[in-house]
C-alpha atoms as a PDB file:
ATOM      1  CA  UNK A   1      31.205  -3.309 -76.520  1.00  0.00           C
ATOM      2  CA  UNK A   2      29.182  -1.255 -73.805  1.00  0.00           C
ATOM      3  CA  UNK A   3      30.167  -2.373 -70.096  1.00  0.00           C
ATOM      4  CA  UNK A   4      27.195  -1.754 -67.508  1.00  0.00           C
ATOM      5  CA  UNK A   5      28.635  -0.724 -64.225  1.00  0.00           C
ATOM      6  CA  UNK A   6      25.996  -1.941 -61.090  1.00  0.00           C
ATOM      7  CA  UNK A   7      26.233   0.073 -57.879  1.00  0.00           C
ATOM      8  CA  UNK A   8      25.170  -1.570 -54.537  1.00  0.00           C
ATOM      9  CA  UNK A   9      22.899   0.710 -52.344  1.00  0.00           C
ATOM     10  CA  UNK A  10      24.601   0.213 -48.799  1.00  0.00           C
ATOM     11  CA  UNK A  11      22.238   1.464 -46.122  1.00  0.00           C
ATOM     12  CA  UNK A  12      24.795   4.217 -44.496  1.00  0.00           C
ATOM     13  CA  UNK A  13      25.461   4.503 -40.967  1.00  0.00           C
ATOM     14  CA  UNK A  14      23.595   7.493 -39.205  1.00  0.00           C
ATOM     15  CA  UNK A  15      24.847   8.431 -35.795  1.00  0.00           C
ATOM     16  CA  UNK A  16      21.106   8.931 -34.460  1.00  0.00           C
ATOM     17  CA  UNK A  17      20.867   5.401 -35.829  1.00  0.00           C
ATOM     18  CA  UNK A  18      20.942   2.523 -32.645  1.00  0.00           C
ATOM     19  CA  UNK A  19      20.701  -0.199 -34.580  1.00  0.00           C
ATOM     20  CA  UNK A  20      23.622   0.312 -36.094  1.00  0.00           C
ATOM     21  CA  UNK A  21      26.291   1.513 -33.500  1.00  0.00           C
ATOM     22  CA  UNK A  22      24.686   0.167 -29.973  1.00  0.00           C
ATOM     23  CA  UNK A  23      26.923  -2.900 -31.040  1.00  0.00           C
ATOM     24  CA  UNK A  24      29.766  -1.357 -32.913  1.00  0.00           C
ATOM     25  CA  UNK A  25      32.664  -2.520 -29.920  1.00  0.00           C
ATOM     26  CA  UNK A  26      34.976   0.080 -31.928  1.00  0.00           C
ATOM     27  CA  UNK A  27      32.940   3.139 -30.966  1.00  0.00           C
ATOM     28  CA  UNK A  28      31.479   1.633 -27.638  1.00  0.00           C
ATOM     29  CA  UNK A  29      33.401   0.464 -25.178  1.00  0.00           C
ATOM     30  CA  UNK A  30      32.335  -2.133 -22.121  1.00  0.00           C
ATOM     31  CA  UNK A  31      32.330  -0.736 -18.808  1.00  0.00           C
ATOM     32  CA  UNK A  32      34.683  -2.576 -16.443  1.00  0.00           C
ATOM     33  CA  UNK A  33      34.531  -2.895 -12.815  1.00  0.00           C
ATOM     34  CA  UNK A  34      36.454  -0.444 -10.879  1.00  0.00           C
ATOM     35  CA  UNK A  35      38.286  -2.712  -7.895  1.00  0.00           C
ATOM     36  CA  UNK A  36      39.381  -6.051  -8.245  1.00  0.00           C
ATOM     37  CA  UNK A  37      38.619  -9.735  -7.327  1.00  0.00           C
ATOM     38  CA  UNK A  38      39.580 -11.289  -4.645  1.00  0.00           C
ATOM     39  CA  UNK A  39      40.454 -15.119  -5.880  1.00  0.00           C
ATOM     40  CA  UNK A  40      40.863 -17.673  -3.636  1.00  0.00           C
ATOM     41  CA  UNK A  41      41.036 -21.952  -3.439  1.00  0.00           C
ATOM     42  CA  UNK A  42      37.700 -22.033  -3.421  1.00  0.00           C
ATOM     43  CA  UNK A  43      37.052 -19.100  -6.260  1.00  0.00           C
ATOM     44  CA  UNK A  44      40.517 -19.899  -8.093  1.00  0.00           C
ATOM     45  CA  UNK A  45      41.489 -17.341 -11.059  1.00  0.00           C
ATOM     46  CA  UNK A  46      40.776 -18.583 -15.075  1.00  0.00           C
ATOM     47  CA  UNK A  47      43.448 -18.961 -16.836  1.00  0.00           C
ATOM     48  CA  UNK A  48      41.806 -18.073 -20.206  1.00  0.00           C
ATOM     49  CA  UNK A  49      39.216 -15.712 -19.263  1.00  0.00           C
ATOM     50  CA  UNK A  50      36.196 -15.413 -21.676  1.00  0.00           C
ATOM     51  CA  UNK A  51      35.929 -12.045 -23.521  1.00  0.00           C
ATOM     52  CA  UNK A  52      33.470 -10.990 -21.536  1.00  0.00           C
ATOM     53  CA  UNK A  53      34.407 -12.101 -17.545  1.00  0.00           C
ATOM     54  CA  UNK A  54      36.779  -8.844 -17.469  1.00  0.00           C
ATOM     55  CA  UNK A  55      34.046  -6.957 -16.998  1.00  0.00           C
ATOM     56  CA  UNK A  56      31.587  -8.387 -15.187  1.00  0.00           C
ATOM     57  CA  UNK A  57      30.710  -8.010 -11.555  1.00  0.00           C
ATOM     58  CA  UNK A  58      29.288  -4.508 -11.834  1.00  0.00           C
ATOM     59  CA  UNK A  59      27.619  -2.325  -9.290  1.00  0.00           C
ATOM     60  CA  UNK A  60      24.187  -1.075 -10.168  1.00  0.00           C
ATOM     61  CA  UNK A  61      25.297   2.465  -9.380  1.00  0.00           C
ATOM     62  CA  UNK A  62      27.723   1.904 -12.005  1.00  0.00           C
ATOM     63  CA  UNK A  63      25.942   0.822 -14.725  1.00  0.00           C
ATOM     64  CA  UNK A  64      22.644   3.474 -13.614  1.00  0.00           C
ATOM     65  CA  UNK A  65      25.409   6.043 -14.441  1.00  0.00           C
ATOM     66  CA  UNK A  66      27.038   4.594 -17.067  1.00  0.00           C
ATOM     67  CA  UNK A  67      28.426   7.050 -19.930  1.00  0.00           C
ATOM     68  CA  UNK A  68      26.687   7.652 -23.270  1.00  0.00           C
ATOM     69  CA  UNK A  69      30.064   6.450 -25.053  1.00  0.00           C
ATOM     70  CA  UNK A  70      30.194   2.513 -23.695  1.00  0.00           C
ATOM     71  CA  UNK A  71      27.621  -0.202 -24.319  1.00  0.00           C
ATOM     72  CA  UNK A  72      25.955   0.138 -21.220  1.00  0.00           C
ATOM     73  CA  UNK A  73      24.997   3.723 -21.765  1.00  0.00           C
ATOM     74  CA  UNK A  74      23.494   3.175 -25.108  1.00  0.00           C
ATOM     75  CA  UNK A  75      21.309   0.595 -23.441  1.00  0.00           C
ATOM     76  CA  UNK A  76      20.251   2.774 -20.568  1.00  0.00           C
ATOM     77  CA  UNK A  77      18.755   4.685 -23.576  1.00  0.00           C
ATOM     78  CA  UNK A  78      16.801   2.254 -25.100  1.00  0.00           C
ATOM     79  CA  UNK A  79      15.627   1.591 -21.616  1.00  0.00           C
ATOM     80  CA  UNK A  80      14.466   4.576 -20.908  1.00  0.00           C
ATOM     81  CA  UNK A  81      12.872   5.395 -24.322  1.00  0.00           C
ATOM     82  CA  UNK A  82      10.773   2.029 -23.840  1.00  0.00           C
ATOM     83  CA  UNK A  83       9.586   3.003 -20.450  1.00  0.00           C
ATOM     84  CA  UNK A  84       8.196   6.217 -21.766  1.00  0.00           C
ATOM     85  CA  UNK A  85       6.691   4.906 -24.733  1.00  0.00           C
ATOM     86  CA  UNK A  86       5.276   2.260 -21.748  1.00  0.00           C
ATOM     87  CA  UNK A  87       3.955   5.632 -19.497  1.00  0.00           C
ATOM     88  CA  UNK A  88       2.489   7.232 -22.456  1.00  0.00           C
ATOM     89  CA  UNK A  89       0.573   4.142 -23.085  1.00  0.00           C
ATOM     90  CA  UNK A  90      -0.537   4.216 -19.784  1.00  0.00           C
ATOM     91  CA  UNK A  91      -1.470   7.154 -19.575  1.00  0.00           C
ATOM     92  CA  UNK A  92      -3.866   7.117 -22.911  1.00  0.00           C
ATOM     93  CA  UNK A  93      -6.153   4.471 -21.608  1.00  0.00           C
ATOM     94  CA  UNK A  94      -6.212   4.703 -17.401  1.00  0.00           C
ATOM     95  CA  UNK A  95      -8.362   2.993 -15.182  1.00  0.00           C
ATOM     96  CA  UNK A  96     -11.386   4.718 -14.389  1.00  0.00           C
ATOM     97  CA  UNK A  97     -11.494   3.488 -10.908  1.00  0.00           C
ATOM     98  CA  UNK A  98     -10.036   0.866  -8.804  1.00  0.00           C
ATOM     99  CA  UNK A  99     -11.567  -0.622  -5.251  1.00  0.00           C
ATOM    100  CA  UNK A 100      -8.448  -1.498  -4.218  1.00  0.00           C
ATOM    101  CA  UNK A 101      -7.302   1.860  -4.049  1.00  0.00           C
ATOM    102  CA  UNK A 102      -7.873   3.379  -0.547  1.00  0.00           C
ATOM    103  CA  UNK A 103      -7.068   5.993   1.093  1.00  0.00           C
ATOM    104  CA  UNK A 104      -8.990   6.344   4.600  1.00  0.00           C
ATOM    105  CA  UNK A 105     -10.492   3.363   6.810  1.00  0.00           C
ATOM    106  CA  UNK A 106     -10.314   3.961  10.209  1.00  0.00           C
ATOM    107  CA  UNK A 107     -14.211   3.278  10.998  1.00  0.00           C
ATOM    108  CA  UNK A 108     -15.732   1.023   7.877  1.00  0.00           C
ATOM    109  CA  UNK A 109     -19.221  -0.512   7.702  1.00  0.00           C
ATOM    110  CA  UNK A 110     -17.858  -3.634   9.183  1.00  0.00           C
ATOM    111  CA  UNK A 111     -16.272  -1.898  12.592  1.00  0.00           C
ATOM    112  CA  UNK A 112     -19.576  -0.160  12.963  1.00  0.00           C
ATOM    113  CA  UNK A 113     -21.497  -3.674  12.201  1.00  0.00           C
ATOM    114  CA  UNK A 114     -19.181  -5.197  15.064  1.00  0.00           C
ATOM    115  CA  UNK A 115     -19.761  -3.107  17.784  1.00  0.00           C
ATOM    116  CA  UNK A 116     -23.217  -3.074  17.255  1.00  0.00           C
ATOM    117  CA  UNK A 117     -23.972  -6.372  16.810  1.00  0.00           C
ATOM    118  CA  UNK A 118     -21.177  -6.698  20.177  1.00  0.00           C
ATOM    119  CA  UNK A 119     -23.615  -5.199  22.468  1.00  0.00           C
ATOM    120  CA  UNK A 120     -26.495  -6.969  21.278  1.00  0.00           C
ATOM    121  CA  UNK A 121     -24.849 -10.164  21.900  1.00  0.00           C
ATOM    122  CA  UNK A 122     -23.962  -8.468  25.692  1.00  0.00           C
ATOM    123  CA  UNK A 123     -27.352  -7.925  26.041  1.00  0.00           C
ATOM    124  CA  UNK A 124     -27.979 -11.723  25.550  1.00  0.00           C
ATOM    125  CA  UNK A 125     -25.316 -12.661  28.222  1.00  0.00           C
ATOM    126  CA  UNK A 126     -26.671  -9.767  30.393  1.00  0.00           C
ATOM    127  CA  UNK A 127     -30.476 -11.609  30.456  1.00  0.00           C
ATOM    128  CA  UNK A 128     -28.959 -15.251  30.827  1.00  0.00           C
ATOM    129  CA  UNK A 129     -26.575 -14.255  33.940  1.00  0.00           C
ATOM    130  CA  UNK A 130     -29.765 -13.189  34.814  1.00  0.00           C
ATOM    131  CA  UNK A 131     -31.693 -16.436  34.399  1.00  0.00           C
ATOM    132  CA  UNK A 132     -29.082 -18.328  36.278  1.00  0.00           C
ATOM    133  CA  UNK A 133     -28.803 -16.534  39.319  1.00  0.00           C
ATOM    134  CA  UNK A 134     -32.499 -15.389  40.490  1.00  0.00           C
ATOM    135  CA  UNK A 135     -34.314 -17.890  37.598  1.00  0.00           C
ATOM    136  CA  UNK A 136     -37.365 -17.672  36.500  1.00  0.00           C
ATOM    137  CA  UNK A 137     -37.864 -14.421  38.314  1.00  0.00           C
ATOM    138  CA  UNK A 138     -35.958 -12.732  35.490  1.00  0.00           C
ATOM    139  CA  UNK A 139     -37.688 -14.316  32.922  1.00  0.00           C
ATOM    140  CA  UNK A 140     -39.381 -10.458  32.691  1.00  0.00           C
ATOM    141  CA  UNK A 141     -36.047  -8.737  32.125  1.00  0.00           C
ATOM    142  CA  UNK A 142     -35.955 -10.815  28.632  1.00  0.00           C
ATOM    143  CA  UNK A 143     -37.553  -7.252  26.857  1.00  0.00           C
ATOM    144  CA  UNK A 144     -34.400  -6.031  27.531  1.00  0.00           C
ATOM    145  CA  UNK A 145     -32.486  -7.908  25.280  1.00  0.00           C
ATOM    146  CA  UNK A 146     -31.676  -6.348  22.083  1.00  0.00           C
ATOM    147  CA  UNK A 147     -32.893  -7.499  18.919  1.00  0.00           C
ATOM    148  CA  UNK A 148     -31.959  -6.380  14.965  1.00  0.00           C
ATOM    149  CA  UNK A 149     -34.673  -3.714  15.426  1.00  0.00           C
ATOM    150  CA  UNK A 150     -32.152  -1.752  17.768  1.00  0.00           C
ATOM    151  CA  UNK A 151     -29.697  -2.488  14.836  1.00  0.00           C
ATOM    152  CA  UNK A 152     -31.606  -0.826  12.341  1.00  0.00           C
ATOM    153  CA  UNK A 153     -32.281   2.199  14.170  1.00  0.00           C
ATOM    154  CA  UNK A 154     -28.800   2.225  15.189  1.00  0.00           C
ATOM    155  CA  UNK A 155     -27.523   1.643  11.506  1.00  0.00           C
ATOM    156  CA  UNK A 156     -29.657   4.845  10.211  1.00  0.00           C
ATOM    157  CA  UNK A 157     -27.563   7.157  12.524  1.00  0.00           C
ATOM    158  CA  UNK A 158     -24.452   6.338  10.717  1.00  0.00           C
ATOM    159  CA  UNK A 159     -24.084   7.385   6.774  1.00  0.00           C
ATOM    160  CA  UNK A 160     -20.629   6.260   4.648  1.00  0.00           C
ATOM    161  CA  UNK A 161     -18.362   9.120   3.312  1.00  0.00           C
ATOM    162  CA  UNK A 162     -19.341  10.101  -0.363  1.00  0.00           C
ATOM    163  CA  UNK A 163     -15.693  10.351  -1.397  1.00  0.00           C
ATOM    164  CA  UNK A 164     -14.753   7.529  -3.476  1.00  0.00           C
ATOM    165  CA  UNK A 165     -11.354   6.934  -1.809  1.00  0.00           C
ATOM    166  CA  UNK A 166     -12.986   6.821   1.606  1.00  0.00           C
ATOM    167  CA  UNK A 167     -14.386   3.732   3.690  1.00  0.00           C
ATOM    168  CA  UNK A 168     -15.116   5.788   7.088  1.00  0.00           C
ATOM    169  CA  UNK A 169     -18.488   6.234   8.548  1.00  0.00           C
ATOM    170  CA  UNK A 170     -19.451   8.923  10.395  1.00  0.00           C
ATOM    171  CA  UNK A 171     -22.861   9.849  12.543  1.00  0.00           C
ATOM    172  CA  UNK A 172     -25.560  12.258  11.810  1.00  0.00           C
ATOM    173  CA  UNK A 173     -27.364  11.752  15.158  1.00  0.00           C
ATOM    174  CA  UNK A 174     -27.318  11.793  18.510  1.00  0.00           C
ATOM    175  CA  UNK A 175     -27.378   9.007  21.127  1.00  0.00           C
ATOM    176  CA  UNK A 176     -25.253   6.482  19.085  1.00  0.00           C
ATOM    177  CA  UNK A 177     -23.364   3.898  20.110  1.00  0.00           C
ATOM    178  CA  UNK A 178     -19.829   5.620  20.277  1.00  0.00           C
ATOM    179  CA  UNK A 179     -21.438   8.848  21.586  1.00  0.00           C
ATOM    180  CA  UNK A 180     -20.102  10.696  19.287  1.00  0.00           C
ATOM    181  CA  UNK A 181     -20.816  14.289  18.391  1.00  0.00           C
ATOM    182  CA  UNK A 182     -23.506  14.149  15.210  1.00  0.00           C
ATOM    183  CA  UNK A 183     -22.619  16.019  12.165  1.00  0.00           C
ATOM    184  CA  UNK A 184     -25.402  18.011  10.240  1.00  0.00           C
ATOM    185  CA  UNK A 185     -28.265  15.265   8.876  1.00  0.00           C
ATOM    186  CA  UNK A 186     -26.791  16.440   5.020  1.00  0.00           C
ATOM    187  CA  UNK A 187     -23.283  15.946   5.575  1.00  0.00           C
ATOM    188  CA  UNK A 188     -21.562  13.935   2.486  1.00  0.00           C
ATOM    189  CA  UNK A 189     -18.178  14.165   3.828  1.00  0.00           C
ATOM    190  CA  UNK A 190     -16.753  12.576   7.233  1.00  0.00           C
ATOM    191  CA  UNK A 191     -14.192  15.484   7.213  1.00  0.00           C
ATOM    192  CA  UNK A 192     -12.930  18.620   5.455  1.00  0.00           C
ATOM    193  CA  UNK A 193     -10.183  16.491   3.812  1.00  0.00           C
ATOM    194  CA  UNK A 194     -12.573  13.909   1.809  1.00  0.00           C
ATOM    195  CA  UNK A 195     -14.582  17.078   0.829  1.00  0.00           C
ATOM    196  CA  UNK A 196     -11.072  17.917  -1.027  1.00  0.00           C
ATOM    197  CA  UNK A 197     -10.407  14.922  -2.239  1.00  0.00           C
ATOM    198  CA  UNK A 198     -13.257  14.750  -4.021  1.00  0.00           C
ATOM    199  CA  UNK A 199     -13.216  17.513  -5.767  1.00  0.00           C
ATOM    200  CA  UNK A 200      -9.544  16.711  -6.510  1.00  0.00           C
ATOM    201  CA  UNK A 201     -10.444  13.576  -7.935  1.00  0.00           C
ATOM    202  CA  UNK A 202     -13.215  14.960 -10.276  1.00  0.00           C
ATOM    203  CA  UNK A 203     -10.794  17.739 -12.049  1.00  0.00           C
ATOM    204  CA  UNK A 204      -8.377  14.510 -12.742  1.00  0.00           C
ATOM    205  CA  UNK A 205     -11.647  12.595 -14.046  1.00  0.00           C
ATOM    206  CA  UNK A 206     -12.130  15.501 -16.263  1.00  0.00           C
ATOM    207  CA  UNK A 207      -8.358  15.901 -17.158  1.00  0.00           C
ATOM    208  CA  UNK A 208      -7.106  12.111 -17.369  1.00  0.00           C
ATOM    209  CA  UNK A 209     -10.470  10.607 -17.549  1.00  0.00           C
ATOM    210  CA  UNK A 210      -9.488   8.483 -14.052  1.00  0.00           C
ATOM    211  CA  UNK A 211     -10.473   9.658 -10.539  1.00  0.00           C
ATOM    212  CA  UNK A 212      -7.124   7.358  -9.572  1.00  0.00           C
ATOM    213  CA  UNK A 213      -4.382   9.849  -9.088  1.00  0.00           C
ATOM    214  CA  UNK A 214      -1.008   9.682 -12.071  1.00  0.00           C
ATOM    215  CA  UNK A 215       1.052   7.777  -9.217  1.00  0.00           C
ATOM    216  CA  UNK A 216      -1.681   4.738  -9.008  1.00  0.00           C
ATOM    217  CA  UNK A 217      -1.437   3.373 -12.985  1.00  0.00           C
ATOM    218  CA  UNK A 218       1.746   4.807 -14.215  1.00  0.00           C
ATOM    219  CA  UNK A 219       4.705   3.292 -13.414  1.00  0.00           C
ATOM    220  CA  UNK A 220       7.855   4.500 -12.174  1.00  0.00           C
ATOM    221  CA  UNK A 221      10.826   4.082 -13.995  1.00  0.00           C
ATOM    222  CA  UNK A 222      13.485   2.058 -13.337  1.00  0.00           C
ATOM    223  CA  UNK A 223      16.297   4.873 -12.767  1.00  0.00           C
ATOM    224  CA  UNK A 224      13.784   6.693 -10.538  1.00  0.00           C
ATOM    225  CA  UNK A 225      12.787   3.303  -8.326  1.00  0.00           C
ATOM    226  CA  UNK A 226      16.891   2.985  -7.805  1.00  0.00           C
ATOM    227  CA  UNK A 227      17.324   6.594  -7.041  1.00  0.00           C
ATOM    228  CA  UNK A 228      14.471   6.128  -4.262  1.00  0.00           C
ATOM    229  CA  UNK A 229      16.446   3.156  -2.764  1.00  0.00           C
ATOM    230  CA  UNK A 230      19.419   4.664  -3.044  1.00  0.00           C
ATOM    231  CA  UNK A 231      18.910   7.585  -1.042  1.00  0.00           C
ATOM    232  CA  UNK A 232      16.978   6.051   1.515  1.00  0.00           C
ATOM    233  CA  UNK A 233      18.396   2.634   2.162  1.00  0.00           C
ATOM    234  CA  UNK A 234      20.585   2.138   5.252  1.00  0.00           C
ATOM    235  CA  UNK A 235      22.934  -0.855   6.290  1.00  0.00           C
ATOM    236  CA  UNK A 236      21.768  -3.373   9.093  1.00  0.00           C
ATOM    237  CA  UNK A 237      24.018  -4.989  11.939  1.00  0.00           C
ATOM    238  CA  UNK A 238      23.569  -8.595  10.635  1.00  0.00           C
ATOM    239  CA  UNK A 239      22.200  -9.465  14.249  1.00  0.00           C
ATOM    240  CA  UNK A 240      19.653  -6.863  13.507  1.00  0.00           C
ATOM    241  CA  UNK A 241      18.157  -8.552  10.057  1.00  0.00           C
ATOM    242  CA  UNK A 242      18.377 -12.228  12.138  1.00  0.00           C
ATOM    243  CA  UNK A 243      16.377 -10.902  15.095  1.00  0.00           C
ATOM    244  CA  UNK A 244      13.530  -9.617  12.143  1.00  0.00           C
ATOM    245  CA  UNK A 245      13.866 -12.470  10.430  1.00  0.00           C
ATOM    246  CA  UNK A 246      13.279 -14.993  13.791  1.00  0.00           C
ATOM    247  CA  UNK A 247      10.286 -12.598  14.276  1.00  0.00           C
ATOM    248  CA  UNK A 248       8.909 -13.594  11.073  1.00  0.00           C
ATOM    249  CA  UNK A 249       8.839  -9.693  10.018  1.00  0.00           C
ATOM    250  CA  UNK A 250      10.024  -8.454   6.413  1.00  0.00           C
ATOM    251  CA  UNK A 251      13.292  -7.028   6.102  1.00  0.00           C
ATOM    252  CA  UNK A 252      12.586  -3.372   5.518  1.00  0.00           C
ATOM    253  CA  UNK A 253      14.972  -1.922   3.001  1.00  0.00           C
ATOM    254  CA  UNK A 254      13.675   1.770   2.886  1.00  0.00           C
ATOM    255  CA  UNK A 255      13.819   3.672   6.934  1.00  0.00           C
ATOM    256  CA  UNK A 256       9.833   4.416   7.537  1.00  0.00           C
ATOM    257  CA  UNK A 257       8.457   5.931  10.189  1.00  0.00           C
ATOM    258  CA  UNK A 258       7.080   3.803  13.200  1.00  0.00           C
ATOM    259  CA  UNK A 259       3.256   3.907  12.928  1.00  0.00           C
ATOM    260  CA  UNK A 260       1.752   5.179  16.221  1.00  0.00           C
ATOM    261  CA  UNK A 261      -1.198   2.365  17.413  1.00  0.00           C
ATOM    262  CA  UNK A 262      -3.896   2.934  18.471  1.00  0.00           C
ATOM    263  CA  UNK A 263      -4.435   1.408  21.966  1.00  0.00           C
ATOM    264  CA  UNK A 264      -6.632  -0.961  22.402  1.00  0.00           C
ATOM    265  CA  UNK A 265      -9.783  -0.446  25.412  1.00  0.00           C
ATOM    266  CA  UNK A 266      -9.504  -2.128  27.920  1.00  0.00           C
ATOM    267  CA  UNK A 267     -11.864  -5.192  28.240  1.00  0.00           C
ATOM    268  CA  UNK A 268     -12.232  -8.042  31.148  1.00  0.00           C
ATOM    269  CA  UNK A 269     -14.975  -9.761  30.875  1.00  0.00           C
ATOM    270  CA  UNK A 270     -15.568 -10.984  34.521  1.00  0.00           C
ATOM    271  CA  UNK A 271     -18.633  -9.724  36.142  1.00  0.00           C
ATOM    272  CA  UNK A 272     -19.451  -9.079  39.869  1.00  0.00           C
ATOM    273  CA  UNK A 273     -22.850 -10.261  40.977  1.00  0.00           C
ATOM    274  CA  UNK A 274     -24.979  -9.446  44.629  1.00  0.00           C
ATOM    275  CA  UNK A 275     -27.007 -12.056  44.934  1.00  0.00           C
ATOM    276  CA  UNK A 276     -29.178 -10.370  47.827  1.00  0.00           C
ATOM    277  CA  UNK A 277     -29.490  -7.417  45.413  1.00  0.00           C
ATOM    278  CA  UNK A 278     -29.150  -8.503  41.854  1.00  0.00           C
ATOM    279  CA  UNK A 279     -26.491  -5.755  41.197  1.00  0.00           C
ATOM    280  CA  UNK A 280     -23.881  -6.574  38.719  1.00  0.00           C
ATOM    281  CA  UNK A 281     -20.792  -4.610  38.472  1.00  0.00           C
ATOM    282  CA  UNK A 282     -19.024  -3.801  35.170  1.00  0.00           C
ATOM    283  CA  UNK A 283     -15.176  -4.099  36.198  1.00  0.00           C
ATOM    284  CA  UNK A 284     -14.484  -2.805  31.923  1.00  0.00           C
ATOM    285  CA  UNK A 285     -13.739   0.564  31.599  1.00  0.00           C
ATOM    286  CA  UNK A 286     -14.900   0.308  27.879  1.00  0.00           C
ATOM    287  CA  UNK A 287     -18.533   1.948  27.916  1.00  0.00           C
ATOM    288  CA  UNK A 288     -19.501  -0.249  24.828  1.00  0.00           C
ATOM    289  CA  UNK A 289     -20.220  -3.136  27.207  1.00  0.00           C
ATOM    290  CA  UNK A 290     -21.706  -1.341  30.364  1.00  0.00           C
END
């Protein structure tokens, strides 16, 4: 009589292996929290905690740094593996370009449309105080009044900046409106910086194949986010956070530097008139409106 002996083919563990040891509780342990709770009437102690209430209530510092040799660990490792496979990914197909991405505005096509189309509309008042103080003896002044014809000519003194990142405008002649100091008639750039940038951006067009720098469309992990909070986050009075809060401001976690404003010209618009004269004095010491 022959006997036929079958062997099973068990898969065996390997230690590189996750699947098989992330939730093996006799090699792992569970990180616990390192002080103690506070119990009270109104949080009152179980009396048959669950298995896994003993360790619950953990700091994030604590589980960012948690050991390779608990449970916690081994998932900060899988983590992190899927957020570089995520990066990689991003990086292989990036965004050529994005509008929303900006880096300089201070003077766009719309401030320079404003204060143009600002002293036109003075002009208007101008010829109508006019009107209503001497009549129809200043019907003649009406030439004065300025129509889109002084907005065209005004609008070819001004040319946009040819870097991609860049909304400014910036004049290439004389006698503008903001009597500013023209640049040369083939200027590209509205500084020395955007001339950079450009050329910046091109080499990472022909590296990346995006002009958008690495920062834009690859995302930060989450161990580096909580590193950046960590070291930069302070602790508010509680006052403090109310009084932001009343002002209907957000609560800023990470200490920035104040932003320095701009201030604002000055602008009144009364006027002065001489009716023996006609003179009309300007009491605005903003020259867009004398």
């Amino acid at each position: 009589m022959t006997t036929i002996s079958v062997a099973t083919n068990q898969p065996k563990r390997n230690k590189t292996d996750l699947t098989f040891t992330i939730y093996d509780r006799d090699r792992y342990k569970i990180l616990k929290p390192v002080y103690s709770v506070n119990y009270s009437a109104d949080f009152p102690k179980v009396k048959k905690p669950s298995e896994f209430e003993v360790y619950a209530n953990l700091t994030d510092t604590q589980l960012r740094k948690a050991p390779k040799t608990t449970l916690e660990g081994q998932a900060n490792i899988l983590l992190k593996e899927l957020e570089r496979e995520k990066q990689e990914r991003e990086r292989l197909y990036p965004p050529v370009y994005d509008r929303a991405y900006v880096e300089r505005a201070d003077f766009t096509v719309t401030d320079l449309y404003n204060d143009i189309v600002s002293r036109m509309e003075w002009s208007v008042i101008y010829y109508l105080i006019l009107v209503i103080v001497f009549g129809n003896n200043a019907l003649s002044t009406y030439s004065n009044v300025l129509q889109w014809d002084y907005y065209r000519a005004e609008r070819r003194k001004w040319r946009k900046c040819r870097y991609k990142f860049c909304l400014n405008m910036f004049v290439i002649e004389g006698g503008n409106i903001r009597e500013q100091r023209p640049k040369r008639s083939d200027s590209r750039y509205c500084c020395e910086q955007c001339r950079k940038a450009d050329y910046e951006a091109t080499l990472r067009y022909q590296k990346h194949g995006s002009y958008l720098p690495v920062s834009c469309y690859v995302t930060n992990t989450a161990d580096h986010i909580d590193k950046y909070y960590e070291a930069h986050e302070q602790a508010q009075p509680l006052y403090k956070l109310d009084r932001e809060t009343a002002k209907g401001k957000a609560q800023a976690i990470v200490n920035k530097r104040p932003r320095k404003r701009k201030e604002k010209p000055e602008f009144k618009p009364i006027l002065t008139v001489n009716i023996s004269t006609g003179k009309i004095d300007y009491p605005s010491e903003n020259t867009l409106y004398k």
